[in-house]
N, C-alpha and C. Protein backbone atom coordinates (compact mmCIF):
# COMPACT_ATOMS: atom_id res chain seq x y z
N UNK A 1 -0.74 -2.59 53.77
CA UNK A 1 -2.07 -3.17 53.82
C UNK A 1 -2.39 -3.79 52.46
N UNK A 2 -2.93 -5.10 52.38
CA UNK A 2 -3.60 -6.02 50.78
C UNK A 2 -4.53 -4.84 50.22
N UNK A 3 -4.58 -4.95 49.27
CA UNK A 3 -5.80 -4.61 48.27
C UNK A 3 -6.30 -5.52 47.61
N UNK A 4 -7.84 -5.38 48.19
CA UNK A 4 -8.84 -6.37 47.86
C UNK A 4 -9.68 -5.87 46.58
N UNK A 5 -10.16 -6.59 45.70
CA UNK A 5 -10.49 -6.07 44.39
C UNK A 5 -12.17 -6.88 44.64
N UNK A 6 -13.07 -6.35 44.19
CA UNK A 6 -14.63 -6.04 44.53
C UNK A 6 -15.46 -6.21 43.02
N UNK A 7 -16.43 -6.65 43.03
CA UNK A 7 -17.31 -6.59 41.35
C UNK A 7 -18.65 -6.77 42.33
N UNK A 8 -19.29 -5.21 41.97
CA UNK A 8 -20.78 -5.25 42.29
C UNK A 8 -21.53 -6.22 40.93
N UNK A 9 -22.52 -6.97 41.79
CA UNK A 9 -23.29 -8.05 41.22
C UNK A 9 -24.49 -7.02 40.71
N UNK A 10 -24.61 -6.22 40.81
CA UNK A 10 -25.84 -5.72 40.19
C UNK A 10 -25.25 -4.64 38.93
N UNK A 11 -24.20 -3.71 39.03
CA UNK A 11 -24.06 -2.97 37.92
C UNK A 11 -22.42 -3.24 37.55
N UNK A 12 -21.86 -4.87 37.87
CA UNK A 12 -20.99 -4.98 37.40
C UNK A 12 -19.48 -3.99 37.73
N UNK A 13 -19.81 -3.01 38.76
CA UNK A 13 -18.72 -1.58 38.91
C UNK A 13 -17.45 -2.82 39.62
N UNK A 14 -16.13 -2.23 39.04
CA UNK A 14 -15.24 -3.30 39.85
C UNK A 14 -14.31 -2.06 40.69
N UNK A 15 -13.92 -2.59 41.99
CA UNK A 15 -13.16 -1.51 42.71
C UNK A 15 -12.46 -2.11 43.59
N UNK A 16 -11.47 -1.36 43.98
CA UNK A 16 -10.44 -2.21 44.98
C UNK A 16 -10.49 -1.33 46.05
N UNK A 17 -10.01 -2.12 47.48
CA UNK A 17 -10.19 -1.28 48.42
C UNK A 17 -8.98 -2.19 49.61
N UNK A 18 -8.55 -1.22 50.12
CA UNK A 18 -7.16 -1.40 51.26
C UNK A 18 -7.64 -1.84 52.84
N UNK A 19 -7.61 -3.03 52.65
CA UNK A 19 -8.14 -3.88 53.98
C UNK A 19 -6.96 -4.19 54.62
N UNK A 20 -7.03 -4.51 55.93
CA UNK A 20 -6.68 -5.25 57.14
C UNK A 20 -6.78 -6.65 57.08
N UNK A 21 -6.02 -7.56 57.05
CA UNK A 21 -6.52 -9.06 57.03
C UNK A 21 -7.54 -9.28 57.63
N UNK A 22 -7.65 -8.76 58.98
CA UNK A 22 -8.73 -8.48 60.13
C UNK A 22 -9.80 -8.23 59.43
N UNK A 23 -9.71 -7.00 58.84
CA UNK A 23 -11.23 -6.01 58.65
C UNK A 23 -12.40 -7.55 58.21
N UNK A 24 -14.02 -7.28 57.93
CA UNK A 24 -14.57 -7.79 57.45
C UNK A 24 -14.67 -7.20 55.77
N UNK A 25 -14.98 -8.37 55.35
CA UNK A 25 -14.99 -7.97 53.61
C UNK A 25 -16.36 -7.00 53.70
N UNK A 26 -16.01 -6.35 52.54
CA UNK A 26 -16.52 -4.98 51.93
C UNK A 26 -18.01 -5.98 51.90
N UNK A 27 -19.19 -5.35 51.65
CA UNK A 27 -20.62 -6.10 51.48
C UNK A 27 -21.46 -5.17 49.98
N UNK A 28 -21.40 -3.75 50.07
CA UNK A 28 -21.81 -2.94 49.47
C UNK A 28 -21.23 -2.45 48.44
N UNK A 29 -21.90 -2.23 47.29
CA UNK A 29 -20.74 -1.40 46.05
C UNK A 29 -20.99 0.32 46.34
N UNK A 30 -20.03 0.58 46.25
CA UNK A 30 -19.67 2.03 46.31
C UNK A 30 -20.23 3.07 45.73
N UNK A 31 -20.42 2.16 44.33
CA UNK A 31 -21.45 2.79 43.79
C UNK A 31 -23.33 3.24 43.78
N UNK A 32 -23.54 1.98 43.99
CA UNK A 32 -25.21 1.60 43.81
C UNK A 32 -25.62 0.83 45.05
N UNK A 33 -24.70 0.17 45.91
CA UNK A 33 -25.16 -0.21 46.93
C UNK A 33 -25.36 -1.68 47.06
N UNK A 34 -25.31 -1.88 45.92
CA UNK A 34 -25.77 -3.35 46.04
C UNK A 34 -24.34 -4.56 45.88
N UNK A 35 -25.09 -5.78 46.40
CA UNK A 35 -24.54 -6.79 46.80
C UNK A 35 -22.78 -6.77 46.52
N UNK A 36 -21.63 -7.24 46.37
CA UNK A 36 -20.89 -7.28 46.15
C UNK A 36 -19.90 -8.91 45.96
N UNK A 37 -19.06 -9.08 45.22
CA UNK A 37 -17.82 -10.39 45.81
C UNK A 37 -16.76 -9.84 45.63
N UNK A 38 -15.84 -10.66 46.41
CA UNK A 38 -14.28 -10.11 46.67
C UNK A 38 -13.90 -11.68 45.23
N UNK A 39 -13.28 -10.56 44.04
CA UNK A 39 -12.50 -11.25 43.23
C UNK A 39 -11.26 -11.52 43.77
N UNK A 40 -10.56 -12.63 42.88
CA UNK A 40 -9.19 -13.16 43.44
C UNK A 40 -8.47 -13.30 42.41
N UNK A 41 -7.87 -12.26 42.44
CA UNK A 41 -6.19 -11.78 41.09
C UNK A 41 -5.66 -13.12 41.12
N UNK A 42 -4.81 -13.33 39.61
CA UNK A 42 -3.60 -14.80 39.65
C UNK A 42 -2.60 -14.22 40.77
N UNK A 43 -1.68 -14.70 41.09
CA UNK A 43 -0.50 -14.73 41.33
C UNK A 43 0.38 -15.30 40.71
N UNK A 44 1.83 -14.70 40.58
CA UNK A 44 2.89 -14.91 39.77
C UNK A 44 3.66 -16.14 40.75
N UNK A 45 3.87 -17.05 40.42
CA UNK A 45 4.74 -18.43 40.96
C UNK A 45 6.55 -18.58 40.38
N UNK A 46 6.99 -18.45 40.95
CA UNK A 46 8.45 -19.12 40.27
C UNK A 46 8.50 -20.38 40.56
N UNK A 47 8.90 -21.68 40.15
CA UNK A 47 9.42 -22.48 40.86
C UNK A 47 11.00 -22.43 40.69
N UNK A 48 11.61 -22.59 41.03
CA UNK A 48 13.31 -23.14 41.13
C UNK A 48 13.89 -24.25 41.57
N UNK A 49 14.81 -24.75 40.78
CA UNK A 49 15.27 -26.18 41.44
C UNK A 49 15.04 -26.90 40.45
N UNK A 50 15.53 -27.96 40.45
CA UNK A 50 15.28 -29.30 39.51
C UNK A 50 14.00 -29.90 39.53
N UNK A 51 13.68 -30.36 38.38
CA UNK A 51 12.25 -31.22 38.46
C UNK A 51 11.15 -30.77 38.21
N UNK A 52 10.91 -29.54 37.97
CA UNK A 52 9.64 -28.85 38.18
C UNK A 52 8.88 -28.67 36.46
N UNK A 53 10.01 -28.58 35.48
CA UNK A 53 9.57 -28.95 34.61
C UNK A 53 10.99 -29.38 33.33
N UNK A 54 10.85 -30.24 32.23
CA UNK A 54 11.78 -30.97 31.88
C UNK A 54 12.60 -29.43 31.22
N UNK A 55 12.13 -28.77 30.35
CA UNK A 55 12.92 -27.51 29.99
C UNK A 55 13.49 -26.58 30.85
N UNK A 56 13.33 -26.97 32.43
CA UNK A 56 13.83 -25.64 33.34
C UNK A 56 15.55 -26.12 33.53
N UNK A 57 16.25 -24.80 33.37
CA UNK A 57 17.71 -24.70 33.64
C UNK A 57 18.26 -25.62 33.29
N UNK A 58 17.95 -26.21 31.79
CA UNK A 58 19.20 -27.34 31.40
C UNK A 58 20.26 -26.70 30.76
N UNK A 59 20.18 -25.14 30.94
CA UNK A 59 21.27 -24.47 29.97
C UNK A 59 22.53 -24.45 31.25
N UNK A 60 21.91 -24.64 32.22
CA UNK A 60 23.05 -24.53 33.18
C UNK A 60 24.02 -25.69 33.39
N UNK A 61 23.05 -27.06 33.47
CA UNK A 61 23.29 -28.23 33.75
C UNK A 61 24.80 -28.50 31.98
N UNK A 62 24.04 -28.30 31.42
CA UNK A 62 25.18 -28.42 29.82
C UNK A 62 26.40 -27.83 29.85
N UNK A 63 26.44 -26.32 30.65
CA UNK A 63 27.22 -25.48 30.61
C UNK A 63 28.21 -25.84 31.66
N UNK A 64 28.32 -26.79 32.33
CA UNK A 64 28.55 -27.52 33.66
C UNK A 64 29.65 -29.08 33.32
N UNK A 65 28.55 -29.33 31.90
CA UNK A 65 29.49 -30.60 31.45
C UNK A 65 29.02 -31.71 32.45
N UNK A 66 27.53 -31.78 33.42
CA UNK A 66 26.97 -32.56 33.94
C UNK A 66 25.69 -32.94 33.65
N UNK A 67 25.11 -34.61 33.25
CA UNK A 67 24.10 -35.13 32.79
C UNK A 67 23.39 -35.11 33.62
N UNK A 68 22.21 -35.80 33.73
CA UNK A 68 21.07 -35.92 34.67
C UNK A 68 21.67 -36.90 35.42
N UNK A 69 22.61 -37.67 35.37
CA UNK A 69 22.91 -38.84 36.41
C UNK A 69 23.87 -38.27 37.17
N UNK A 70 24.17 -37.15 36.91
CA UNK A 70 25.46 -36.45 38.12
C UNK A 70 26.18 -36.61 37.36
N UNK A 71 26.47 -37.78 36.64
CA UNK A 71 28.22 -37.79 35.80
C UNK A 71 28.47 -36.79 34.43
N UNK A 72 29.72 -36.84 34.34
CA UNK A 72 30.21 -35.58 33.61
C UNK A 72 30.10 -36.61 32.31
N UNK A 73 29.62 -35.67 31.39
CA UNK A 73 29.20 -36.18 30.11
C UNK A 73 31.28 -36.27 29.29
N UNK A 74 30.55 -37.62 28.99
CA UNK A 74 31.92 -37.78 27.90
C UNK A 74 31.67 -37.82 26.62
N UNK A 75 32.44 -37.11 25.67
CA UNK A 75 32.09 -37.26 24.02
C UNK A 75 32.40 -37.98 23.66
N UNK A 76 31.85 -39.05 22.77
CA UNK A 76 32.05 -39.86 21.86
C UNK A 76 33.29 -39.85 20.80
N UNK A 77 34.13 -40.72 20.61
CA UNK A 77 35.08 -40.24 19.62
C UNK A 77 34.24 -40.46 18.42
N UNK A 78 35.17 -39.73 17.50
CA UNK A 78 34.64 -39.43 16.02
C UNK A 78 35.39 -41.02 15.40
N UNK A 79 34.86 -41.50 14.34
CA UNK A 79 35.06 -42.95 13.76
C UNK A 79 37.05 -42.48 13.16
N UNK A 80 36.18 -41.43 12.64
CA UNK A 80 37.48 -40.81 11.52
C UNK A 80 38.89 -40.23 12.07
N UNK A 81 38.46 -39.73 13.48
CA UNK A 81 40.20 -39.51 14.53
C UNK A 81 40.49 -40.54 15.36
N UNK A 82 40.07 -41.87 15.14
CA UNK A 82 40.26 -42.88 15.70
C UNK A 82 42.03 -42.95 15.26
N UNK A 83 42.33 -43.62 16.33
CA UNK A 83 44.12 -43.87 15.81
C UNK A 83 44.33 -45.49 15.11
N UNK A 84 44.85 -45.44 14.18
CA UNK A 84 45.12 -47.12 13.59
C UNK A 84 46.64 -46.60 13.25
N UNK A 85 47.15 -48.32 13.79
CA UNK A 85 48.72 -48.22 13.45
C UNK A 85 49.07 -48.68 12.29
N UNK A 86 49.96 -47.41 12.18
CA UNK A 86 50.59 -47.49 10.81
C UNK A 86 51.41 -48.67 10.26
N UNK A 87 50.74 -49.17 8.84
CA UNK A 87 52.33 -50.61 8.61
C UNK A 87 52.87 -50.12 7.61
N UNK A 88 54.04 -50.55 7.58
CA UNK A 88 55.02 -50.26 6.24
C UNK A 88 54.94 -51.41 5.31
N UNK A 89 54.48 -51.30 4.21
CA UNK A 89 54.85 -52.48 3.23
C UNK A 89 56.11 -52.10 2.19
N UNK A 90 56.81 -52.93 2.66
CA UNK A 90 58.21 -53.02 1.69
C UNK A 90 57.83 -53.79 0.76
N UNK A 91 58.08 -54.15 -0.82
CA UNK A 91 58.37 -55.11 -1.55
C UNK A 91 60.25 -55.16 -1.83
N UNK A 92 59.80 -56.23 -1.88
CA UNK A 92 61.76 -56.99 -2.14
C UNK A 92 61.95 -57.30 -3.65
């Protein structure tokens, strides 16, 4: 069964109480009698999946060796392990 959470409007008392989706909401405080509202707790959200925000699971996507375009990231060569062919200079 939910637990519904309650704040009497007259002495502020807050209390929770184990309803039925069915039941009708509580009207009375438990305490003093008077008026009541049914407060509404956050709820915790996950999202999952791509897109939802730019920092979610790019540790996976890297670890994968795949960019945002699907293709597999290629490294750049370095200037300095570039290959140049070797010449021989003879003098005569």
């Amino acid at each position: 069964m939910p637990t519904y959470e309650y704040e009497c409007l007259e002495c502020k008392n807050r209390f929770d109480v184990f309803q039925s989706i069915n039941d009708n909401p509580i009207e009375q405080c438990i305490k003093c009698n008077g008026k009541v509202r049914k407060l509404f707790g956050k709820a915790g959200i996950i999202f999952k999946g791509s897109g939802f925000y730019t920092t979610d699971y790019k540790q996976k996507e890297r670890l994968a060796g795949v960019n945002k375009d699907g293709r597999s990231e290629a490294t750049p060569a370095r200037a300095d392990s570039e290959s140049h062919p070797e010449t021989n200079s003879t003098s005569d």
